[in-house]
Protein backbone atom coordinates (compact mmCIF):
# COMPACT_ATOMS: atom_id res chain seq x y z
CA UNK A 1 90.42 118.88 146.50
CA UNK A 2 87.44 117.41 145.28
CA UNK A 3 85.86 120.50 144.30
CA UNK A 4 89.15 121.53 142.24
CA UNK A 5 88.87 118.17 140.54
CA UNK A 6 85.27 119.00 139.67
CA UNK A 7 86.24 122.69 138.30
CA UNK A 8 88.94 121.59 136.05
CA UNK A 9 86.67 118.89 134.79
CA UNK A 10 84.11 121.28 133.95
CA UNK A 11 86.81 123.54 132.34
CA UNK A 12 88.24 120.88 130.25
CA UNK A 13 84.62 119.46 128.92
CA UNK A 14 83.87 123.33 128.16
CA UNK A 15 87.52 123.56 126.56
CA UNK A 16 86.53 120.33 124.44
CA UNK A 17 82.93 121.59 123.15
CA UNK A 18 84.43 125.44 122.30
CA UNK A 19 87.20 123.63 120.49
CA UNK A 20 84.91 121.59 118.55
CA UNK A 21 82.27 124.53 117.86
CA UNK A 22 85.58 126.29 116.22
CA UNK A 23 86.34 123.29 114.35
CA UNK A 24 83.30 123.11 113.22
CA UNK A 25 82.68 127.15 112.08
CA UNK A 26 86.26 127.07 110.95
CA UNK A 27 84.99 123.59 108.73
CA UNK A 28 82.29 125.70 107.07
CA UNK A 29 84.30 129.05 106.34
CA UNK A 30 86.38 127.15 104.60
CA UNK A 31 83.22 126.25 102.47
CA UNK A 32 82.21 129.25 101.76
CA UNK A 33 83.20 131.26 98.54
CA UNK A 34 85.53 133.80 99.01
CA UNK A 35 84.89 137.43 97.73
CA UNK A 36 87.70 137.10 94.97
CA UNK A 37 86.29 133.80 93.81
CA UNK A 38 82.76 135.79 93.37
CA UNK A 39 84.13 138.57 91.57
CA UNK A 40 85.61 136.14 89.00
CA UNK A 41 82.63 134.45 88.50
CA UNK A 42 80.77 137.66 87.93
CA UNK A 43 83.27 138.96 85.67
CA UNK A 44 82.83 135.09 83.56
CA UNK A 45 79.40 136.02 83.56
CA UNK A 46 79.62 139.85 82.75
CA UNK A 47 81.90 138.45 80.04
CA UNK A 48 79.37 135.60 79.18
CA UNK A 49 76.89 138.32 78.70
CA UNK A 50 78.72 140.67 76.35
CA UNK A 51 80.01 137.64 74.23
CA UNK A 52 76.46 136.15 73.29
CA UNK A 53 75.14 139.51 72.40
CA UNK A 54 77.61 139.88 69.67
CA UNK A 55 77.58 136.05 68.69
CA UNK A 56 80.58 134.59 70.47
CA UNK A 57 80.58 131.15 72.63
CA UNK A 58 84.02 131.70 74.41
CA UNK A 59 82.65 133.44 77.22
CA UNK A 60 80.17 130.63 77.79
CA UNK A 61 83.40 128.33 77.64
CA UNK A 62 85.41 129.47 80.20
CA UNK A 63 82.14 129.69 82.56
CA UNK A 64 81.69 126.21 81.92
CA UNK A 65 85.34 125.67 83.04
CA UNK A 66 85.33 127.52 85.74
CA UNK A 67 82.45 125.36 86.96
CA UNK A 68 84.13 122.32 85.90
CA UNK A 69 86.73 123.42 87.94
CA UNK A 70 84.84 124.12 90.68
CA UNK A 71 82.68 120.72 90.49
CA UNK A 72 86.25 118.68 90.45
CA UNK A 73 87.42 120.10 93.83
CA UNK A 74 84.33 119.30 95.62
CA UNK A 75 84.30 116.15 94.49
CA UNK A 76 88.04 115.59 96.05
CA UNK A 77 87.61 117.68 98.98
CA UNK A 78 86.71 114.39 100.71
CA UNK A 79 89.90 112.06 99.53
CA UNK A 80 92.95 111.59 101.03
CA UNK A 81 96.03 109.46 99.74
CA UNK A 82 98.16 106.88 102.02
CA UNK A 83 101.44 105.76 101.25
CA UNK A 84 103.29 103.03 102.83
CA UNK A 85 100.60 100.27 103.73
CA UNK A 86 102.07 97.27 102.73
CA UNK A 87 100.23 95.20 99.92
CA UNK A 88 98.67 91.87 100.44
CA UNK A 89 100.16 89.06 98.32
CA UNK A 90 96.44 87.49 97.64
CA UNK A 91 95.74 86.47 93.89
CA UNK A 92 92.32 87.55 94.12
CA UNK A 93 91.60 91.05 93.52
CA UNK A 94 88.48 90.82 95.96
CA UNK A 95 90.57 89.49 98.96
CA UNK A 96 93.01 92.37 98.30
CA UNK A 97 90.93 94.58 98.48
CA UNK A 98 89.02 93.14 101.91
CA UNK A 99 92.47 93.27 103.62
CA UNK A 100 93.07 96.82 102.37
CA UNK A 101 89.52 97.99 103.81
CA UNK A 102 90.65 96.03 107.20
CA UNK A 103 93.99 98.32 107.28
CA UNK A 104 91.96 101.38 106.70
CA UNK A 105 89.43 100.19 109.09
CA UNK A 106 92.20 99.66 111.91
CA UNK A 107 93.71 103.60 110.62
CA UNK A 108 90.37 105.11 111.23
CA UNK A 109 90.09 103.35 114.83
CA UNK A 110 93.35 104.50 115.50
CA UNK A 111 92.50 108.54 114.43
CA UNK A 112 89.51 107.88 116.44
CA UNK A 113 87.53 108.53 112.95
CA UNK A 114 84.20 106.70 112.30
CA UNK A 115 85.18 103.56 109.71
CA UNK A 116 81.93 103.30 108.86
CA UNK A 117 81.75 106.66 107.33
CA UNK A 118 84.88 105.24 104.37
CA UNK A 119 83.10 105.50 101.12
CA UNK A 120 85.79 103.70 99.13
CA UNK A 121 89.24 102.44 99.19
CA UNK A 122 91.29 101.99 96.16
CA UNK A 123 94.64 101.03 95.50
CA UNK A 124 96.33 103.62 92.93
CA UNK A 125 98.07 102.10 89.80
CA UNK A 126 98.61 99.30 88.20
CA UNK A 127 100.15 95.88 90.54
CA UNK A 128 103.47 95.00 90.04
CA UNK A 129 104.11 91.46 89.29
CA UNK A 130 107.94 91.20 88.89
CA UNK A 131 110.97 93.08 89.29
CA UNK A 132 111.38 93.46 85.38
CA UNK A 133 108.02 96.14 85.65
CA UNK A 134 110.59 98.23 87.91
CA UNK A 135 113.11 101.64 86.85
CA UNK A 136 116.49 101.61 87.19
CA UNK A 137 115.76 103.94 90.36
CA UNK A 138 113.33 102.21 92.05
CA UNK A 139 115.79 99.26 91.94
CA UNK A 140 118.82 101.17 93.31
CA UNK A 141 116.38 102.33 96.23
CA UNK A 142 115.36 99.32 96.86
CA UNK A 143 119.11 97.85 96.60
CA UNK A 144 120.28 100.20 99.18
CA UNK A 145 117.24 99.11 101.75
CA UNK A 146 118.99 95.43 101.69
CA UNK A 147 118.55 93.76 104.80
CA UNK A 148 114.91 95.42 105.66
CA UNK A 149 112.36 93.17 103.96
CA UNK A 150 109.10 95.61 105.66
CA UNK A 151 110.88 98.63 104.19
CA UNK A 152 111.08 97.39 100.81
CA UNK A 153 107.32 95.62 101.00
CA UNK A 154 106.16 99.26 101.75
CA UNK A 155 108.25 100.41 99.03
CA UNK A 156 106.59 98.67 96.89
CA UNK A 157 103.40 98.82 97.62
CA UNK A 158 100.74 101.38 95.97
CA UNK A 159 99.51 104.37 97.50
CA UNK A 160 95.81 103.97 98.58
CA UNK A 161 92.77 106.78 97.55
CA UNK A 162 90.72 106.81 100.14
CA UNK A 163 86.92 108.79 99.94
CA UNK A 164 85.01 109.78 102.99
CA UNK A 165 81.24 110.41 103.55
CA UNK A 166 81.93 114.09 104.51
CA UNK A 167 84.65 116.57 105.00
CA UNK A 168 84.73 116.93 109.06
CA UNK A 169 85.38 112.88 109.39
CA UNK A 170 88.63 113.84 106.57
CA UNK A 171 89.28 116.77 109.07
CA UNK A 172 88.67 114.72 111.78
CA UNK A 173 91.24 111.72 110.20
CA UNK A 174 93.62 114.50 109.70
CA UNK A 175 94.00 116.21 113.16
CA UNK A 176 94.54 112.65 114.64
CA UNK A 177 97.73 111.70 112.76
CA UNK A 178 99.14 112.27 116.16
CA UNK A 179 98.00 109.45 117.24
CA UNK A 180 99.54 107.25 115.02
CA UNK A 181 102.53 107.51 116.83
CA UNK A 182 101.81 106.99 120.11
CA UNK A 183 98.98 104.01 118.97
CA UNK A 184 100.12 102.71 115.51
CA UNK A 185 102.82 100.43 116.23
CA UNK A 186 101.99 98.67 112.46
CA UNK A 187 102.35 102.00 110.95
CA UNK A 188 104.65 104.15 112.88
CA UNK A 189 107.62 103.44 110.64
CA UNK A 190 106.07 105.51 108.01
């Protein structure tokens, strides 16, 4: 019996580190450039080539786009959104913003993601003061959730942006949403 115990232990810590490895190589094929992706750039550059020696800049344009392009999602690979954490009441911007780290804090501990590795959190859009700020259809949602002050607090609040360190904590973040059901009691309604 004890011997069984000690096999499937061993199988399941084996299980764990080849699941991880994949993670891991699957993480940095998804880096990679794809063969399609090269062929475009060649033909930008091909076409890049042909345009400066007869005197024309477009070519040189739409390379620089392309790498714009290509620069923009990198930079957001590592960002996520939230909806639905409710929004402190504080005056102070700075105090907001303290509590809104602590609720991302407590969302990392739950997905069992390192909350030290949160480059930024920012609340998306502009506050809303009073009701008058609101469309007609935010207040007929919000009419019909009557009764259910959290629900419309949520509602209400602004989605949060938040930026990681690196791409396999996101990942990480990510594949432990399951969690949130089973752990999150403060966020499970959403």
């Amino acid at each position: 019996m004890k011997i069984e115990k000690e096999i499937a232990d061993r199988c399941k810590e084996y299980f764990s580190k080849y699941e991880d490895r994949l993670n891991n190589i699957e993480l940095e094929l998804s880096k990679k450039a794809d063969l399609k992706e090269i062929k475009e750039v060649k033909e930008m550059l091909e076409i890049n080539k042909i345009n400066q020696a007869q005197g024309g800049d477009e070519g040189t344009m739409a390379v620089n786009e392309q790498i714009a392009e290509f620069r923009e999602s990198e930079s957001r690979k590592n960002n996520i959104i939230i909806f639905g954490i409710s929004e402190s009441k504080e005056a102070q911007a700075e105090h907001r913003k303290i509590e809104d780290a602590g609720a991302i804090r407590d969302l990392c501990n739950i997905m069992t993601a390192d909350p030290n590795s949160v480059k930024s959190v920012i609340r998306l859009g502009k506050r809303s003061i009073d009701s008058e700020q609101k469309s007609k259809e935010e207040t007929e949602l919000e009419d019909s959730m009557e009764g259910d002050t959290e629900k419309k607090k949520k509602f209400n609040a602004r989605p949060i942006k938040v930026v990681f360190a690196d791409e396999k904590v996101k990942s990480k973040f990510m594949q432990n949403l399951r969690n949130l059901s089973t752990e999150g009691e403060k966020y499970k309604k959403n």
